[in-house]
PDB file of N, CA and C in Angstrom:
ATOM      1  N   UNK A   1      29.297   6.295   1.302  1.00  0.00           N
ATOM      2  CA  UNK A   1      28.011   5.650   1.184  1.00  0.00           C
ATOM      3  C   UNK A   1      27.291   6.197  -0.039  1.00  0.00           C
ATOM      4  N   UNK A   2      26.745   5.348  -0.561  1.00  0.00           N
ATOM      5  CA  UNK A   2      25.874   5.837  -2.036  1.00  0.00           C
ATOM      6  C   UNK A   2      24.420   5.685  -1.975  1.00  0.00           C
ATOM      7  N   UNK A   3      23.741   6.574  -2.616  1.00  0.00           N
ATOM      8  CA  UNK A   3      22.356   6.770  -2.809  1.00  0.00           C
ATOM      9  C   UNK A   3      21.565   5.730  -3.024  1.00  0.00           C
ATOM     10  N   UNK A   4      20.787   4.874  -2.584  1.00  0.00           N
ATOM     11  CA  UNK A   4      19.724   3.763  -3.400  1.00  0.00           C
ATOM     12  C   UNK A   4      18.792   3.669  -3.219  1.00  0.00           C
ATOM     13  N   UNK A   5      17.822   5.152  -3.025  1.00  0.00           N
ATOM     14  CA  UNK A   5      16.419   5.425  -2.736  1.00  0.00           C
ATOM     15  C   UNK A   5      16.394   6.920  -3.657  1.00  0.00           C
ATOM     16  N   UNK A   6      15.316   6.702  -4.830  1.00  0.00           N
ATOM     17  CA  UNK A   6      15.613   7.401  -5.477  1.00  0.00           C
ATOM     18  C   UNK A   6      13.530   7.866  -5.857  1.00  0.00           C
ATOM     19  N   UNK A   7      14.051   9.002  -6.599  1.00  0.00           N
ATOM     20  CA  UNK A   7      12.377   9.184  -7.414  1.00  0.00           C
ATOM     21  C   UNK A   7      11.146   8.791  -6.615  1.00  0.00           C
ATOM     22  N   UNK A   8      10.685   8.479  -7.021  1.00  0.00           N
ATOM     23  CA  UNK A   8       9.339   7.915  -6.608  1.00  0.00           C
ATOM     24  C   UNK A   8       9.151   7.179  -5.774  1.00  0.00           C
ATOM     25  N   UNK A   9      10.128   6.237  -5.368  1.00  0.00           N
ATOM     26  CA  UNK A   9      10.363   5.626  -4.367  1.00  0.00           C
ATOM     27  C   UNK A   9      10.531   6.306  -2.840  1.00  0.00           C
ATOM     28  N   UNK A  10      11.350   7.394  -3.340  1.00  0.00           N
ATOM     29  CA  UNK A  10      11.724   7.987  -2.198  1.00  0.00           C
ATOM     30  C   UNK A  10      10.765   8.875  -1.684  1.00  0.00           C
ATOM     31  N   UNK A  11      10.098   9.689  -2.378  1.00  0.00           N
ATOM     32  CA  UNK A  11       8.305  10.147  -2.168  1.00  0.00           C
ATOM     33  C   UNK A  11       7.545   9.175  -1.457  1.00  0.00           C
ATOM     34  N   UNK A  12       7.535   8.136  -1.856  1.00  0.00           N
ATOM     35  CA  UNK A  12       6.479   6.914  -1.097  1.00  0.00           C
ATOM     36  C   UNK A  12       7.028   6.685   0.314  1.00  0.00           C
ATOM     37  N   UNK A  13       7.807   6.404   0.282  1.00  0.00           N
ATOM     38  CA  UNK A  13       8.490   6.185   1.797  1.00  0.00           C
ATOM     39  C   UNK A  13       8.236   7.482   2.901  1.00  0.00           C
ATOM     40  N   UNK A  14       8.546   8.589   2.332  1.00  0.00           N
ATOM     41  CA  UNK A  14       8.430   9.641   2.881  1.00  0.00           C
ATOM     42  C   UNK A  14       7.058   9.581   3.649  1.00  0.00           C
ATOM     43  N   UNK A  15       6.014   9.884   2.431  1.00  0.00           N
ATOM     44  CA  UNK A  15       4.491   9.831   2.615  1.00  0.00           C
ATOM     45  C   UNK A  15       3.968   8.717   3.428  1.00  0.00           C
ATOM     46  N   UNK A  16       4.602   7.491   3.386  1.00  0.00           N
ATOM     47  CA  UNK A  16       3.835   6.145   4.143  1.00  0.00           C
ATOM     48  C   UNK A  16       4.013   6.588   5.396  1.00  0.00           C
ATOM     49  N   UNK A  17       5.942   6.890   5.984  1.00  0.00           N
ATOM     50  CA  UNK A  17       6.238   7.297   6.942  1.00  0.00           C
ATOM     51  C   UNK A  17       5.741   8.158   7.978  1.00  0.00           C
ATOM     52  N   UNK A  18       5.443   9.412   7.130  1.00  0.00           N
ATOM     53  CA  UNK A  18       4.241  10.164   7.981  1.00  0.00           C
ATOM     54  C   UNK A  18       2.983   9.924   8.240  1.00  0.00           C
ATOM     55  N   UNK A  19       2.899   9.301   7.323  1.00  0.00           N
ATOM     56  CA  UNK A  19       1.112   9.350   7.637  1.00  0.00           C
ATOM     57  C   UNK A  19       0.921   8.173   8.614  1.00  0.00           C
ATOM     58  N   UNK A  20       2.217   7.067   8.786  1.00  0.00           N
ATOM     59  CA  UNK A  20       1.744   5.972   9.591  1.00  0.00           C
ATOM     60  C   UNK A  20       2.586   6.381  11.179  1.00  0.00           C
ATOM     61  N   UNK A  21       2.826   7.969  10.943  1.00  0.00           N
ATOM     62  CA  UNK A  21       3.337   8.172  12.915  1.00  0.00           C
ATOM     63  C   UNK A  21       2.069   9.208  12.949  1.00  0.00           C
ATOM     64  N   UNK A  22       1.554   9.874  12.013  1.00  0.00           N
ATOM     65  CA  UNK A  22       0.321  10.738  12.391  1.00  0.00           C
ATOM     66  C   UNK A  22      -0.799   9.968  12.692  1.00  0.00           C
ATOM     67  N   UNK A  23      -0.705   8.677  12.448  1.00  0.00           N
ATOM     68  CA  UNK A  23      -1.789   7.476  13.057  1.00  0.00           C
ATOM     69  C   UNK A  23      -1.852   7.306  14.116  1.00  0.00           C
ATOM     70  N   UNK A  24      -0.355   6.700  14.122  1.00  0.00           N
ATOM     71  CA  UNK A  24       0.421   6.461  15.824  1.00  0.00           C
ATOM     72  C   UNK A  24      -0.234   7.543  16.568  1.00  0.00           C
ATOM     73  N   UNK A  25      -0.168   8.879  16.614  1.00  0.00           N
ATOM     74  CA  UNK A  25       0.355   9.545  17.329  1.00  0.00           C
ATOM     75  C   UNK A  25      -0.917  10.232  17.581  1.00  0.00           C
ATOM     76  N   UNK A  26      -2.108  10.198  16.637  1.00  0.00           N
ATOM     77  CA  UNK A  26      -3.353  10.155  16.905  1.00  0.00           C
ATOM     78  C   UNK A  26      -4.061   9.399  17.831  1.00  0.00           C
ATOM     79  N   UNK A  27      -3.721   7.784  17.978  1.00  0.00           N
ATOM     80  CA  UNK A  27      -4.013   6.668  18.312  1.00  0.00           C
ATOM     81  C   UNK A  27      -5.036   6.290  17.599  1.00  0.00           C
ATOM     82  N   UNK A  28      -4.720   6.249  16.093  1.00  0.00           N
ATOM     83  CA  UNK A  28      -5.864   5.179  15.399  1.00  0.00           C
ATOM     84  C   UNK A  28      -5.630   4.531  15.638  1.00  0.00           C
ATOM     85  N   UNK A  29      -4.316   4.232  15.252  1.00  0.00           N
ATOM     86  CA  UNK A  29      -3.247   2.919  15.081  1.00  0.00           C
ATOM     87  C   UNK A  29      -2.583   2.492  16.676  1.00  0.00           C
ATOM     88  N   UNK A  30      -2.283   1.156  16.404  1.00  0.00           N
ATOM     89  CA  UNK A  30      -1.388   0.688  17.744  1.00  0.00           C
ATOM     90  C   UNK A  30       0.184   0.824  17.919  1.00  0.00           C
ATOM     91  N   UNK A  31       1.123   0.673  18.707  1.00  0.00           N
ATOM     92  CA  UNK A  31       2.282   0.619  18.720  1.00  0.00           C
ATOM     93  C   UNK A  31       2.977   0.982  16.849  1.00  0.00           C
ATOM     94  N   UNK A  32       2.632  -0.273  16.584  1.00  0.00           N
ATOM     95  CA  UNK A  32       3.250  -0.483  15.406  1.00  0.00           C
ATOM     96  C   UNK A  32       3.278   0.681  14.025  1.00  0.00           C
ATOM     97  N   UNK A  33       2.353   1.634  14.493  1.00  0.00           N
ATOM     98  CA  UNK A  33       2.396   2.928  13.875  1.00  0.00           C
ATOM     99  C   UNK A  33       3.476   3.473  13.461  1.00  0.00           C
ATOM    100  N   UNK A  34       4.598   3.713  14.779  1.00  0.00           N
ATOM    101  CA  UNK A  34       5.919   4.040  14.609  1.00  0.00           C
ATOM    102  C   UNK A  34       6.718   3.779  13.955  1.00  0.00           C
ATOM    103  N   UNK A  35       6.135   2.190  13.621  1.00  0.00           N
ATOM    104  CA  UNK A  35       7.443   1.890  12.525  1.00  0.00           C
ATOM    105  C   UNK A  35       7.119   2.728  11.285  1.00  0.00           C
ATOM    106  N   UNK A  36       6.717   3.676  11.182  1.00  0.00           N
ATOM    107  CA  UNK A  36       6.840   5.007   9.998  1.00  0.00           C
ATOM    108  C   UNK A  36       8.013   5.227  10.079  1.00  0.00           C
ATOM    109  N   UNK A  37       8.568   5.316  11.474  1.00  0.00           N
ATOM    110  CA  UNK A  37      10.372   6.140  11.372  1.00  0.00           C
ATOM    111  C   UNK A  37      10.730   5.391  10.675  1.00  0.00           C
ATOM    112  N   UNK A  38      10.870   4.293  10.268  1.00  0.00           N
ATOM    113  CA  UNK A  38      12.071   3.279   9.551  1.00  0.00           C
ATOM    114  C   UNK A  38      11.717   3.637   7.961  1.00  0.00           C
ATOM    115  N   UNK A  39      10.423   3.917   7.701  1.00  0.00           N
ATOM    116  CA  UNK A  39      10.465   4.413   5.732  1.00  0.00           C
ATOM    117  C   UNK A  39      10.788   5.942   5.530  1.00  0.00           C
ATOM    118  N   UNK A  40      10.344   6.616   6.992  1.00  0.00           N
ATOM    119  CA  UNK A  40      10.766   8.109   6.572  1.00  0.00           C
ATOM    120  C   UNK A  40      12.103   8.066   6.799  1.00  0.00           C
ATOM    121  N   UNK A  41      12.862   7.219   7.662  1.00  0.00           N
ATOM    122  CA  UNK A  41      14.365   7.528   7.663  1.00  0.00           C
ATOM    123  C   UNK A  41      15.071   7.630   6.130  1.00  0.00           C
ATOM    124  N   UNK A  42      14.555   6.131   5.954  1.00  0.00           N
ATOM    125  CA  UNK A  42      15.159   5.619   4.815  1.00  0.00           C
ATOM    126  C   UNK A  42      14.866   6.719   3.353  1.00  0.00           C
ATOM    127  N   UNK A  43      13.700   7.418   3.695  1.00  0.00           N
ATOM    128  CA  UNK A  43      13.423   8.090   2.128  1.00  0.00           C
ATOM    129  C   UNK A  43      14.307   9.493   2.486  1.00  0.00           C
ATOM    130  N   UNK A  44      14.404   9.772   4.061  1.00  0.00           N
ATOM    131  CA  UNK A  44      15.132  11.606   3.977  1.00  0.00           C
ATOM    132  C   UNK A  44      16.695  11.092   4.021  1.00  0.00           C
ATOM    133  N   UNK A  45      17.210  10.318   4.164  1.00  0.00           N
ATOM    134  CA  UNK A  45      18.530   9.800   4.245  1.00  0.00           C
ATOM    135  C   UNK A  45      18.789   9.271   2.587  1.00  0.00           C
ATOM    136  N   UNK A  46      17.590   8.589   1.592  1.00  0.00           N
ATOM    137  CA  UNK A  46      18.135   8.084   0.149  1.00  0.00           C
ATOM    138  C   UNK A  46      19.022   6.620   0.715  1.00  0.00           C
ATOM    139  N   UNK A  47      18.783   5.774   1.886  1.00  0.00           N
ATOM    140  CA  UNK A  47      19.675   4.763   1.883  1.00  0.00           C
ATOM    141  C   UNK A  47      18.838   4.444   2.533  1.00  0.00           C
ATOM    142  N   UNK A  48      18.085   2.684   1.836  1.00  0.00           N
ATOM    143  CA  UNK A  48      18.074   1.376   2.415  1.00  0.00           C
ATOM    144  C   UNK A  48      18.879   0.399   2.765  1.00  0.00           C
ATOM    145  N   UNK A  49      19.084  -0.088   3.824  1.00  0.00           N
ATOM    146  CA  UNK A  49      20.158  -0.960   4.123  1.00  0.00           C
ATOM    147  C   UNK A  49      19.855  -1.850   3.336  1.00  0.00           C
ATOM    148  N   UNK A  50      18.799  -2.529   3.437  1.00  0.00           N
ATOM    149  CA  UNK A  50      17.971  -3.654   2.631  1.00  0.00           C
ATOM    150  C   UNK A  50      18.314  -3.610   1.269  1.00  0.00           C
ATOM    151  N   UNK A  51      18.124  -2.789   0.614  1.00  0.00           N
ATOM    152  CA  UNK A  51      18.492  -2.271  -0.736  1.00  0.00           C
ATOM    153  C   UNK A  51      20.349  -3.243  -0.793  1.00  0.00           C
ATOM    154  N   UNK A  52      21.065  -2.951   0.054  1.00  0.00           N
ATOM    155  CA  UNK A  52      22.465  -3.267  -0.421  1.00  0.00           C
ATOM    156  C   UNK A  52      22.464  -4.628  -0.176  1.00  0.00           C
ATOM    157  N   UNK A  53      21.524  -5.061   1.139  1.00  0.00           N
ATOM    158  CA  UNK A  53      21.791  -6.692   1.113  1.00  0.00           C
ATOM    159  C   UNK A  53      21.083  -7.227  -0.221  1.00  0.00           C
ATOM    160  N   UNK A  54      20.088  -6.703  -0.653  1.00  0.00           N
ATOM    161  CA  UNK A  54      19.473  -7.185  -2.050  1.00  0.00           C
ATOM    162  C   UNK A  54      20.211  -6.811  -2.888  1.00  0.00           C
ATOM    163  N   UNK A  55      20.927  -6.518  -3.087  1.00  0.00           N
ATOM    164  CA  UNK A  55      21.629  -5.103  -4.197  1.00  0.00           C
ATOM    165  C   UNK A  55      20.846  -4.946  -5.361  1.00  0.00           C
ATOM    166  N   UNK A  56      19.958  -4.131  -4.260  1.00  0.00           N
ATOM    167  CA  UNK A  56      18.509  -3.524  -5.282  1.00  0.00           C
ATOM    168  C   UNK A  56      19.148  -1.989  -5.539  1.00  0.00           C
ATOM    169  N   UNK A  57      18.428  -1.045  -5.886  1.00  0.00           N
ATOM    170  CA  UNK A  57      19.072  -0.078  -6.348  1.00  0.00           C
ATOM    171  C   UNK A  57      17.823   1.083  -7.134  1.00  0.00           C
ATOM    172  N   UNK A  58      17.033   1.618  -6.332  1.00  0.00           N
ATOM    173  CA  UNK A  58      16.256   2.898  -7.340  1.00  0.00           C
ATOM    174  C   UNK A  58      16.760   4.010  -7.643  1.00  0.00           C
ATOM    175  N   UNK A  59      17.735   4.079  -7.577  1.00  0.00           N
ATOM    176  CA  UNK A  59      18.578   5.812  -7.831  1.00  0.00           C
ATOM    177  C   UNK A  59      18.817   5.244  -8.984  1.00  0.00           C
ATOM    178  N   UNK A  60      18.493   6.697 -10.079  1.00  0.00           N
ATOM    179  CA  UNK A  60      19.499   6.691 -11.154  1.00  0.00           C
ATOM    180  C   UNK A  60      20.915   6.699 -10.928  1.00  0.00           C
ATOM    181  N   UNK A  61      21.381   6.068 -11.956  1.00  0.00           N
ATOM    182  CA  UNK A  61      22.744   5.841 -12.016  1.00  0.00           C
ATOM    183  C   UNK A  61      23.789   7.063 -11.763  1.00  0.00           C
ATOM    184  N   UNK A  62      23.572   8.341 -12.544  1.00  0.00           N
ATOM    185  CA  UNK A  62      24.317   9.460 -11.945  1.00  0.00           C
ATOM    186  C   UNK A  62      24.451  10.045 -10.854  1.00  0.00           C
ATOM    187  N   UNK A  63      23.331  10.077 -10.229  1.00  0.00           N
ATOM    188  CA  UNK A  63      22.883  10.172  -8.836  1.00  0.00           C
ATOM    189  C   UNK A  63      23.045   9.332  -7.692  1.00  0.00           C
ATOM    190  N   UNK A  64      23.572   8.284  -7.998  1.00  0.00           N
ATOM    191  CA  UNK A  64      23.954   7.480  -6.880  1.00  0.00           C
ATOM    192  C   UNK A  64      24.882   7.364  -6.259  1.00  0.00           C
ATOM    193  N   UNK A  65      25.566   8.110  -6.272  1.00  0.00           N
ATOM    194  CA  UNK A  65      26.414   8.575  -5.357  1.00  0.00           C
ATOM    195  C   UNK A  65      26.535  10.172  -4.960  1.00  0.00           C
ATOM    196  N   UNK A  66      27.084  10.045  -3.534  1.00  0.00           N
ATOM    197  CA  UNK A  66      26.772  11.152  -2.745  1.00  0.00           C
ATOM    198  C   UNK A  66      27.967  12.072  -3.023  1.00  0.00           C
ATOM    199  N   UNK A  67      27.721  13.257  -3.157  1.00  0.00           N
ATOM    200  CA  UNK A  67      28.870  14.729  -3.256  1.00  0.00           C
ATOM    201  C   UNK A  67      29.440  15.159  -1.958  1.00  0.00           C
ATOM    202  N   UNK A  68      30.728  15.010  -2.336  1.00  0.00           N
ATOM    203  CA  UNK A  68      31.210  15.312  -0.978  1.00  0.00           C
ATOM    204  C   UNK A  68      32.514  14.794  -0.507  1.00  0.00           C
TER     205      UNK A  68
END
């Protein structure tokens, strides 16, 4: 599997992610808070599924693929 959450992108996801389950979990927010897990997954993992059905791609090119 290869990298396609990269830079800045992958910061944003992170940050949306938390801050929208520390909503949740506050109860500003309703249910739908949770769906934070799905951008923080995607930014601590570096893989959007979405990304491959689009074959979008924010990783630099050297970096896009995983060591190992």
């Amino acid at each position: 599997m290869k990298f396609n959450v990269g830079g800045f992108d992958r910061v944003l996801r992170i940050v949306v992610g938390l801050v929208l389950i520390g909503l949740a979990a506050t109860g500003m927010v309703g249910w739908w808070g949770w769906l934070g897990i799905v951008p923080l997954a995607t930014g601590l993992f570096r893989f959007c599924p979405l990304y491959t059905l689009l074959g979008m791609n924010s990783c630099p090119l050297d970096a896009g693929k995983r060591q190992g």
